[in-house]
C-alpha atoms as a PDB file:
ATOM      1  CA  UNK A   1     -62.882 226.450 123.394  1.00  0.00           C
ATOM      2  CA  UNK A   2     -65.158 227.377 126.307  1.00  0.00           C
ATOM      3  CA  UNK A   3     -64.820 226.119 129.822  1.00  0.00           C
ATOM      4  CA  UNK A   4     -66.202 223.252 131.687  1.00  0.00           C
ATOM      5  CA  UNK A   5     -69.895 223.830 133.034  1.00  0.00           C
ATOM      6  CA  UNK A   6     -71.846 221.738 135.514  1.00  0.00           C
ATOM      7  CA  UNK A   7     -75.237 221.624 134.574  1.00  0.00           C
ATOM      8  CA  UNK A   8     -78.405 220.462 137.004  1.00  0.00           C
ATOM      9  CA  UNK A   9     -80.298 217.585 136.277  1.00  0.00           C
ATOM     10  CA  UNK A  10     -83.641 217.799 138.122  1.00  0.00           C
ATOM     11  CA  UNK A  11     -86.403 216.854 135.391  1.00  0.00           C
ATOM     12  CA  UNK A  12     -87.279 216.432 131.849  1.00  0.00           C
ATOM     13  CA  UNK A  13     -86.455 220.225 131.064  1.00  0.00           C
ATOM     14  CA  UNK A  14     -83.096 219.699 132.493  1.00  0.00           C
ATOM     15  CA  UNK A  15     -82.412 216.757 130.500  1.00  0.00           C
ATOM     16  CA  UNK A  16     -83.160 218.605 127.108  1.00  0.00           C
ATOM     17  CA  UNK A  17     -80.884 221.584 127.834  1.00  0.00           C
ATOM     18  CA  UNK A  18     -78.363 219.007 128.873  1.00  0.00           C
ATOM     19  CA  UNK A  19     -78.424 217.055 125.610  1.00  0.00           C
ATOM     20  CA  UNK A  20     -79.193 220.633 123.292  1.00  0.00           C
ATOM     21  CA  UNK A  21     -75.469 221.695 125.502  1.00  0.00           C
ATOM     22  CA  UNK A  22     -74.042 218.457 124.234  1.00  0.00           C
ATOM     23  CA  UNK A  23     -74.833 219.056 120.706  1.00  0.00           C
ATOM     24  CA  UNK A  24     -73.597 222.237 120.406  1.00  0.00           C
ATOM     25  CA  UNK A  25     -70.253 221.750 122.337  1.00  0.00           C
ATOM     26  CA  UNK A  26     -69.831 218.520 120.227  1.00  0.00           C
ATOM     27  CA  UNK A  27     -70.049 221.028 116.617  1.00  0.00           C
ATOM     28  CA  UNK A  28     -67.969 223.463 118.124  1.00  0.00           C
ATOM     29  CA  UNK A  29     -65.062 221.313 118.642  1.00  0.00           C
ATOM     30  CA  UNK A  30     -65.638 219.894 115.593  1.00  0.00           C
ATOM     31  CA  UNK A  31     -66.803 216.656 116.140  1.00  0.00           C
ATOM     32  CA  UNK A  32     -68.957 214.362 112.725  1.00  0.00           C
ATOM     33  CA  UNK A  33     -72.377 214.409 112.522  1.00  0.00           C
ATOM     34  CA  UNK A  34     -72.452 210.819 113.820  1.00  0.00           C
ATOM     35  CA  UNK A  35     -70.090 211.266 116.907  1.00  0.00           C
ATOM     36  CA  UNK A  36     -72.457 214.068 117.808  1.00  0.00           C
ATOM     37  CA  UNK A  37     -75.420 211.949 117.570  1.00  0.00           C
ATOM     38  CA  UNK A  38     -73.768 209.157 119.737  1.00  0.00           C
ATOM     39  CA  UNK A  39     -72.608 211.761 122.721  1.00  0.00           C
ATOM     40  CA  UNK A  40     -76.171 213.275 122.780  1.00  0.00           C
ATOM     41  CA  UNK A  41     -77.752 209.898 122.763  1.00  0.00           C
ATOM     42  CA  UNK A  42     -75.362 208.666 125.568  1.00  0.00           C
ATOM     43  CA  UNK A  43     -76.019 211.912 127.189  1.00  0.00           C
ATOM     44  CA  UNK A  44     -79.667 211.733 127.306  1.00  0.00           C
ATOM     45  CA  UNK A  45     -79.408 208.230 128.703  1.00  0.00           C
ATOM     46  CA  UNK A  46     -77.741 208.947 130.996  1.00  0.00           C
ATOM     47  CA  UNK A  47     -78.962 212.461 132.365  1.00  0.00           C
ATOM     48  CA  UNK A  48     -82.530 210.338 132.364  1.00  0.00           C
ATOM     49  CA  UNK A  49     -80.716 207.796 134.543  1.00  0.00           C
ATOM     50  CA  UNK A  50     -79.744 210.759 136.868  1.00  0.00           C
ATOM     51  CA  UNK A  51     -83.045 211.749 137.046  1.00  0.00           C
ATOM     52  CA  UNK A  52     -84.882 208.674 137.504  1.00  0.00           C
ATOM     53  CA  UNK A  53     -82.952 206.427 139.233  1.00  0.00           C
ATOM     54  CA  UNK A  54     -80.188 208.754 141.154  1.00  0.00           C
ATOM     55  CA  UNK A  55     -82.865 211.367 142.206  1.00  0.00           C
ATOM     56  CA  UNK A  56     -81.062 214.281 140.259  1.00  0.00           C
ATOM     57  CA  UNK A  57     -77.783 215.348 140.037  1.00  0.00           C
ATOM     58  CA  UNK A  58     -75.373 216.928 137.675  1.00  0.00           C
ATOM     59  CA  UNK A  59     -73.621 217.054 134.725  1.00  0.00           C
ATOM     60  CA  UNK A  60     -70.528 218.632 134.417  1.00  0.00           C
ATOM     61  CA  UNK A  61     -69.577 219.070 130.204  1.00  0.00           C
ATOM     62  CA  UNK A  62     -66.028 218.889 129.837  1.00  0.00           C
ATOM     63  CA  UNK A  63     -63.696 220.191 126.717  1.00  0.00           C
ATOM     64  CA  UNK A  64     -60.289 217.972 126.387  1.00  0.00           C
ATOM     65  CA  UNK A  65     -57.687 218.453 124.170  1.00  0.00           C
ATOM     66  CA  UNK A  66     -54.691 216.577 123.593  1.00  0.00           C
ATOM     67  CA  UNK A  67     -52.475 217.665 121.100  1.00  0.00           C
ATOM     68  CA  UNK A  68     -54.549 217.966 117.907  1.00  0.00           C
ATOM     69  CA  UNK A  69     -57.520 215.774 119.147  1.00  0.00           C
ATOM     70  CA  UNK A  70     -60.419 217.103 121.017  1.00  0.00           C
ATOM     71  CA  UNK A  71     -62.854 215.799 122.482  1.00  0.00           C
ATOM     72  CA  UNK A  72     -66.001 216.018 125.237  1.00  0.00           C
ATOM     73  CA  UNK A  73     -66.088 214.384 128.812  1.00  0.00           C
ATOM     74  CA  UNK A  74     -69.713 214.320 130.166  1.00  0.00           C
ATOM     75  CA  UNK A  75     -69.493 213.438 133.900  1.00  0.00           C
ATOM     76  CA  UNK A  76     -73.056 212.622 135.979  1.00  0.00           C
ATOM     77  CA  UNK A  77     -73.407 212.153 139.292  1.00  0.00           C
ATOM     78  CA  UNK A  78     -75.824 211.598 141.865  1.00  0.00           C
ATOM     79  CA  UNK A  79     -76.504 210.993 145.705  1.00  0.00           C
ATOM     80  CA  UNK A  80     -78.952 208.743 145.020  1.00  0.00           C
ATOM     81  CA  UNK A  81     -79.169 204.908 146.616  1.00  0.00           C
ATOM     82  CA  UNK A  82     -75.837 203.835 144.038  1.00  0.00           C
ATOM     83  CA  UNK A  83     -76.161 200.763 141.833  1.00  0.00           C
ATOM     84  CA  UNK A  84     -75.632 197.043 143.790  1.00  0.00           C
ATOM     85  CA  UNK A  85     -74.337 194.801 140.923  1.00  0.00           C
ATOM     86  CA  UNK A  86     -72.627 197.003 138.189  1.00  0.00           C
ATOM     87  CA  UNK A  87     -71.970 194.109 136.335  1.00  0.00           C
ATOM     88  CA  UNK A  88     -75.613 193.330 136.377  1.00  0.00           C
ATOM     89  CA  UNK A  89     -76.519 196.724 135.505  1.00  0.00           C
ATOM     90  CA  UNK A  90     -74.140 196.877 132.593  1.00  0.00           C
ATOM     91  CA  UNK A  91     -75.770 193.843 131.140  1.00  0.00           C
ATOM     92  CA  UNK A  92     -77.793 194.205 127.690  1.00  0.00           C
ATOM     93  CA  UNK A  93     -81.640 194.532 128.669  1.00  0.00           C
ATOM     94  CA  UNK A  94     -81.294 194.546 132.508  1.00  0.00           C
ATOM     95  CA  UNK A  95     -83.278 197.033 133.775  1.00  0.00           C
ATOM     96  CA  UNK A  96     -84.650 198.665 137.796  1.00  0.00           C
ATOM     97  CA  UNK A  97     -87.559 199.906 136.187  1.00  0.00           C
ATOM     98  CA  UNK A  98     -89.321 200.036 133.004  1.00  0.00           C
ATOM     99  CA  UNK A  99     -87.174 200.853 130.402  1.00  0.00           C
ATOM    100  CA  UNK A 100     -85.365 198.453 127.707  1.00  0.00           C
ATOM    101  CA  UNK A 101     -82.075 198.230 129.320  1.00  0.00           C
ATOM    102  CA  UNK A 102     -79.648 199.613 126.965  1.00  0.00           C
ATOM    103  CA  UNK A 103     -79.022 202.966 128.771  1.00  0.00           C
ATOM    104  CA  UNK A 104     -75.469 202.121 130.644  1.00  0.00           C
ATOM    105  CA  UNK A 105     -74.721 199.448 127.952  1.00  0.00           C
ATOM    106  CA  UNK A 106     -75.440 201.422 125.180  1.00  0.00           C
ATOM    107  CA  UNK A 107     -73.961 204.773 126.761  1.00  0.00           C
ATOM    108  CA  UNK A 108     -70.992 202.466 127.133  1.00  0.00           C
ATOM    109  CA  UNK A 109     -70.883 201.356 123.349  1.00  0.00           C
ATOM    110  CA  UNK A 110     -71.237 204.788 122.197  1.00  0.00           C
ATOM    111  CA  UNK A 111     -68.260 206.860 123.754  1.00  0.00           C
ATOM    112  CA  UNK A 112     -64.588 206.517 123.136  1.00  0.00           C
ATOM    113  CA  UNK A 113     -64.077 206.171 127.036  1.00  0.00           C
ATOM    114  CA  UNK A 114     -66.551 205.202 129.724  1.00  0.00           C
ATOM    115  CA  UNK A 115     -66.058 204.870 133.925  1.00  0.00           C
ATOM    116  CA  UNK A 116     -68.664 204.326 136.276  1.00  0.00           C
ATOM    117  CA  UNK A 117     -68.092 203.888 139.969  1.00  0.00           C
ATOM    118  CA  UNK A 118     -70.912 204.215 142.504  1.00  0.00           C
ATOM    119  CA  UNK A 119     -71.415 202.808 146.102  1.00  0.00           C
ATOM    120  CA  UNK A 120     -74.856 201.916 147.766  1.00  0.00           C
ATOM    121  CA  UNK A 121     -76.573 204.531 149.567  1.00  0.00           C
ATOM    122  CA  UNK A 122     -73.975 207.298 148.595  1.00  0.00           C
ATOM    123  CA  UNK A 123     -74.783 207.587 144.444  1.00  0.00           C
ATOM    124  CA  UNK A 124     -73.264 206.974 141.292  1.00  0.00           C
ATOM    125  CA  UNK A 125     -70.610 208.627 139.470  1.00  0.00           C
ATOM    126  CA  UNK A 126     -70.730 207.952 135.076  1.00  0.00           C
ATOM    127  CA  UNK A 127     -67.670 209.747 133.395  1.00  0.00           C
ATOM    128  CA  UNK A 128     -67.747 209.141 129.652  1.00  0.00           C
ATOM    129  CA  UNK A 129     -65.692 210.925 126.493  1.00  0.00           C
ATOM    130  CA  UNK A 130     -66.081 211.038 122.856  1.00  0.00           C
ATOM    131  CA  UNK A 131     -62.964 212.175 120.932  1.00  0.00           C
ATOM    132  CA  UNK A 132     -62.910 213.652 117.381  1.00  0.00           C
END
């Protein structure tokens, strides 16, 4: 099982090599077809998130075992201006800018474990994990 890696997220390139990471780190521990798919989706939701709303970050790809189970924790963060109403932005359809609202909802639907804290004007911290 390979280390934990921190990846950047600066722009679209980023993103892809993020999510491309994801999918390969999610086969290699063995995780379906289908749990695969959800992580990478979740991922790419929310590296784009980091990129357009949080001004760029990271993404640090974590392996976790325990016992027999293993699984991947994806955690972004950012230094951007932080989210004001969390339970707003978790909300089906709300969205800051122009997209359709599902990507913290729907990030949150597709992992096994999701945690997001962030504070205004210091960033935003999402920690998610799919299991096998």
């Amino acid at each position: 099982m390979r280390n934990s890696e921190t990846l950047p997220l600066t722009n679209e390139s980023d993103i892809i090599f993020a999510r491309r990471e994801v999918r390969s780190r999610g086969s290699e521990i063995g995780l379906s077809l289908v749990d695969v798919t959800k992580l990478v989706t979740a991922c790419s939701e929310l590296a784009r998130n980091t990129v357009v709303y949080g001004g760029g970050g990271t993404v640090t790809i974590e392996p976790l075992s325990n016992g027999v189970r293993k699984g991947l924790r994806l955690i972004f963060e950012d230094q951007g201006p932080g989210i004001a109403d969390l339970n707003l932005a978790l909300t089906d359809g709300y969205t800051s800018g122009s997209g359709m609202g599902l990507g913290l909802s729907g990030a949150r639907r597709l992992c096994n474990e999701f945690e997001i804290v962030s504070v205004v004007g210091q960033g935003t911290k999402v920690t998610v994990a799919k299991w096998k």
